[in-house]
Protein backbone atom coordinates (compact mmCIF):
# COMPACT_ATOMS: atom_id res chain seq x y z
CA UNK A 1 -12.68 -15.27 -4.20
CA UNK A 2 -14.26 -17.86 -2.01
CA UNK A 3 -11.14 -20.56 -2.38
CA UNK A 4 -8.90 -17.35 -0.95
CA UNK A 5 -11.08 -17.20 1.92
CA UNK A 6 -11.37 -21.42 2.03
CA UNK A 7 -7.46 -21.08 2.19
CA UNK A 8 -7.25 -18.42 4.51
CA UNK A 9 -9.52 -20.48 6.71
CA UNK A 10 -8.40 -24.38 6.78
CA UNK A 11 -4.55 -23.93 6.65
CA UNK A 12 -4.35 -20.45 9.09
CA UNK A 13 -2.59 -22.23 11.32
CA UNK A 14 0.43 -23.35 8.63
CA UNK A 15 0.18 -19.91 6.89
CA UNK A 16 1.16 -17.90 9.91
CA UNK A 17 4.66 -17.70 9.20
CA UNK A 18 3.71 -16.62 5.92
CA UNK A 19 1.80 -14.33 7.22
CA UNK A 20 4.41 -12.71 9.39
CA UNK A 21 7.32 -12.70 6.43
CA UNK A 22 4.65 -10.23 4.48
CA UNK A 23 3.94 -7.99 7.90
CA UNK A 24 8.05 -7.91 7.92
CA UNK A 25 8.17 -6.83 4.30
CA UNK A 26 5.21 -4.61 4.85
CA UNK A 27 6.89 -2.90 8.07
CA UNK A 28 10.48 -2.57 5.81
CA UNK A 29 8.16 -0.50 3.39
CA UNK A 30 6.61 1.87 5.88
CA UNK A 31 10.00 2.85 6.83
CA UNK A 32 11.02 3.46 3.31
CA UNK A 33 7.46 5.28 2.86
CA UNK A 34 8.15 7.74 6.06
CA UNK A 35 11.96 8.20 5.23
CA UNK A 36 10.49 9.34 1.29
CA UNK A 37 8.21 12.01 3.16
CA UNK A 38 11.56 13.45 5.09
CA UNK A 39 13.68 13.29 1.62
CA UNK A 40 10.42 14.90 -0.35
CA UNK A 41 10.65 17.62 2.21
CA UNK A 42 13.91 18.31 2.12
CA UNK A 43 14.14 18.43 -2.22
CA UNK A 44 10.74 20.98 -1.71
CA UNK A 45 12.99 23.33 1.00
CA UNK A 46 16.15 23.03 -1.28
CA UNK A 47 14.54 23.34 -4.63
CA UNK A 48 12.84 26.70 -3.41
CA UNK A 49 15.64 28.12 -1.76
CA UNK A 50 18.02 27.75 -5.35
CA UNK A 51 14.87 29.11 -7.16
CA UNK A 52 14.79 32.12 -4.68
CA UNK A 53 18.42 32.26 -3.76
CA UNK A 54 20.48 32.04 -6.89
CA UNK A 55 16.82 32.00 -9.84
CA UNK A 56 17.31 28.57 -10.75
CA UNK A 57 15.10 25.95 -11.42
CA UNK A 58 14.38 22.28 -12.26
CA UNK A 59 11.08 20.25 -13.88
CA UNK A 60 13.45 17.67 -13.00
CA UNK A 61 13.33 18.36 -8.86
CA UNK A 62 9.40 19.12 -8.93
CA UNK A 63 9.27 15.60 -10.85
CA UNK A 64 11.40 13.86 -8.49
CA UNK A 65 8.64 15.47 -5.55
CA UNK A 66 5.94 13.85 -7.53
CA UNK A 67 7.95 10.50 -7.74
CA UNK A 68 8.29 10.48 -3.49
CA UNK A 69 5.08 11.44 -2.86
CA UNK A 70 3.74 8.37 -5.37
CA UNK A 71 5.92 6.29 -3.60
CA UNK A 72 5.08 7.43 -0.33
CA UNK A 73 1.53 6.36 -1.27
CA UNK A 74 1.92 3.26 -2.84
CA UNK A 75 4.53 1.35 -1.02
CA UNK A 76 3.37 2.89 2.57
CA UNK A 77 -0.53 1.86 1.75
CA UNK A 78 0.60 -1.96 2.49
CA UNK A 79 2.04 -1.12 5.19
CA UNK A 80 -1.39 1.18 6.27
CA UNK A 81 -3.00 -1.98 5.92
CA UNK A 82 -1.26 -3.88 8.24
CA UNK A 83 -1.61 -1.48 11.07
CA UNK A 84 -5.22 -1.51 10.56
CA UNK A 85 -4.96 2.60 9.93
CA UNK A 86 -6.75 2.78 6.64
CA UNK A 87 -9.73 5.01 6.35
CA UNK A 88 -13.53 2.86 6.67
CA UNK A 89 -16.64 4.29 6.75
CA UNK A 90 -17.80 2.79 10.22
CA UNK A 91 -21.71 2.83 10.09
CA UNK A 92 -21.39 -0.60 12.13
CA UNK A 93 -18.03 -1.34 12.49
CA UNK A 94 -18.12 0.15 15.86
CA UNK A 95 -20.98 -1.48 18.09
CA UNK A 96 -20.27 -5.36 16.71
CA UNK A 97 -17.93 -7.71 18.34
CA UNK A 98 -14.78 -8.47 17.43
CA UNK A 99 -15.54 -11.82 15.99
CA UNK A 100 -17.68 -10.50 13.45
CA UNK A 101 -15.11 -7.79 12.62
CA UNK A 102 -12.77 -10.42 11.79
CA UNK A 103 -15.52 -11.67 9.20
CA UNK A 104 -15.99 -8.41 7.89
CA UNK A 105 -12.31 -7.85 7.27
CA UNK A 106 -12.08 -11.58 6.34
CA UNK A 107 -14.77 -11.49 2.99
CA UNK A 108 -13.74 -8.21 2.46
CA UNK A 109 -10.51 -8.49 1.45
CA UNK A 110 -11.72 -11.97 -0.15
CA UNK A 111 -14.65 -10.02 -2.16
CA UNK A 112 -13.62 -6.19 -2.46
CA UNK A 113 -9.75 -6.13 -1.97
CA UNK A 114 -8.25 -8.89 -3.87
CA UNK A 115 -10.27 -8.24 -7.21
CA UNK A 116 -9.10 -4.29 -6.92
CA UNK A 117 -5.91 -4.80 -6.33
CA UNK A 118 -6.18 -7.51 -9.44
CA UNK A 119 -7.85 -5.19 -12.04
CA UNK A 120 -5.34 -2.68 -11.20
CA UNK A 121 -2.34 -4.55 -11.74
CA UNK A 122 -3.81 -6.21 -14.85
CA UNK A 123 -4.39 -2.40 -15.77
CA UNK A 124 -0.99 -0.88 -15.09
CA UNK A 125 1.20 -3.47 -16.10
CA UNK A 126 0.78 -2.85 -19.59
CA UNK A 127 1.27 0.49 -19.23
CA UNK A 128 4.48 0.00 -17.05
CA UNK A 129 5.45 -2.01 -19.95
CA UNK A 130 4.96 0.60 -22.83
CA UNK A 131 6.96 3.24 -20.72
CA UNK A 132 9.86 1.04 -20.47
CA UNK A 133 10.20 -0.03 -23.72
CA UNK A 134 9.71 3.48 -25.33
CA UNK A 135 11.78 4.52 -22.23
CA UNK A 136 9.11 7.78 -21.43
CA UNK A 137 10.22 10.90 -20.60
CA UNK A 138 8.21 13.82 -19.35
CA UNK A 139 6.74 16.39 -21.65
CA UNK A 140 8.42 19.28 -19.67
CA UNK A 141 11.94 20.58 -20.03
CA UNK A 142 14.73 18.71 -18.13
CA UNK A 143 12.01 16.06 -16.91
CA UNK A 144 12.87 12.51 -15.76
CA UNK A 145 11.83 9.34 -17.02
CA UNK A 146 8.48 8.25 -16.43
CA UNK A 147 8.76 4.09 -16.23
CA UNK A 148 10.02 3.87 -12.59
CA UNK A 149 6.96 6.05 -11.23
CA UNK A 150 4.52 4.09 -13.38
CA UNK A 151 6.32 0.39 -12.11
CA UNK A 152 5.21 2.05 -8.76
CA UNK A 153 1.42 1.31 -9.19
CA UNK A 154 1.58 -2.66 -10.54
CA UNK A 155 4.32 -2.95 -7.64
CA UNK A 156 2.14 -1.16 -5.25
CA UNK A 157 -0.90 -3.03 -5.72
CA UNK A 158 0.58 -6.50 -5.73
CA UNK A 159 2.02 -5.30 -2.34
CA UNK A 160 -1.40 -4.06 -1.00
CA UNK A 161 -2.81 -7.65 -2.46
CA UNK A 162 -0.06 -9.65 -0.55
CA UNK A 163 -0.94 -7.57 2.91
CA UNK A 164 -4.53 -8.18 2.08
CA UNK A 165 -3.66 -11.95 1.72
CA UNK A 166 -1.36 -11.95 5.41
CA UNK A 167 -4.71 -10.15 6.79
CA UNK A 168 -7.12 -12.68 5.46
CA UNK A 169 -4.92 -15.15 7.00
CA UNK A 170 -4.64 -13.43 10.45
CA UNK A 171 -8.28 -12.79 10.68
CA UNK A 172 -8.61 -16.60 9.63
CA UNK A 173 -6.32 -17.65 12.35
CA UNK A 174 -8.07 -15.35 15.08
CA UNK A 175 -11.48 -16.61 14.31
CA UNK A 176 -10.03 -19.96 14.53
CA UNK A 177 -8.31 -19.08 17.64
CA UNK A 178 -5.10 -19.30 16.60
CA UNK A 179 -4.03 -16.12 16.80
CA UNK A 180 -4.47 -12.90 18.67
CA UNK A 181 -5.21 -10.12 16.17
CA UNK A 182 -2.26 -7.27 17.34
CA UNK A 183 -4.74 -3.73 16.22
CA UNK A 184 -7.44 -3.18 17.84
CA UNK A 185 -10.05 -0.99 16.63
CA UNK A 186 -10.10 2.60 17.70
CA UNK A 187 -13.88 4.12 18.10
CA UNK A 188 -13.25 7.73 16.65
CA UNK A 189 -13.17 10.02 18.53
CA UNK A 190 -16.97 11.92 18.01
């Protein structure tokens, strides 16, 4: 974990660009996160009006809700990250300066982050991999396959671990003066 931080720190300055390709990719994936809470909303109204309407239903269309709403979590919690609107438990966070927010945010995506994010792909991979080659379907009645929901988590964490890298760098760069961090942080409002 230290030689991510050692890299964040003496080549900042060369990983910028980097840096901003991922916030690009990570800002594509927000809009495919919000535009999956619209289209979730819309299957919901549509699936209960048939099963009101005309007594038909789906597993298939109560799946496919389940399948948005995982993606809506998983590839918009990069994007969360970037915009520095994750939830924190601020017992300090608050009354210290910005400089030693930066090193907060800086070793703790080096000690807590990247290892999480790690384990979890190591974890769901396999998994991933057993649904697709047994191509899993879902227990219920007219259910959908289950692979492309479960690819969602090993996708989604490697995505949260490649933000977590582009912040590492920023904070890097900004404590090196190199860059101008873009999100402040917002006291709450208590």
């Amino acid at each position: 974990m230290a030689s991510l931080v050692a890299i964040a720190w003496l080549f900042c300055r060369q990983l910028l660009p980097l840096s901003r390709a991922i916030d690009k990719l990570g800002e594509w994936l927000g809009v495919i996160a919000s535009w999956l809470v619209l289209l979730a909303c819309l299957v919901s109204a549509i699936n209960a009006t048939v099963r009101y309407l005309v007594s038909y239903s789906s597993n298939a269309w109560l799946e496919l809700q389940w399948y948005m709403f995982a993606g809506m979590v998983l590839l918009g919690a990069a994007y969360t990250l970037k915009v520095n609107e994750h939830v924190r438990v601020d017992l300090i966070y608050g009354t210290i300066s910005d400089r030693a927010r930066h090193w907060i945010d800086l070793l703790g995506g080096a000690i807590f982050l990247t290892p999480m994010c790690l384990v979890m792909i190591w974890f769901t991979w396999p998994w991933f991999v057993q649904a697709w080659t047994l191509n899993e379907s879902s227990s219920n009645a007219g259910g959908l396959i289950r692979w492309p929901v479960i690819l969602l988590l090993p996708v989604g964490f490697a995505l949260i671990l490649l933000q977590g890298f582009s912040e590492m760098i920023k904070r890097a760069a900004a404590l090196r003066g190199f860059h101008q961090h873009e999100y402040a942080y917002e006291k709450p409002l208590q």
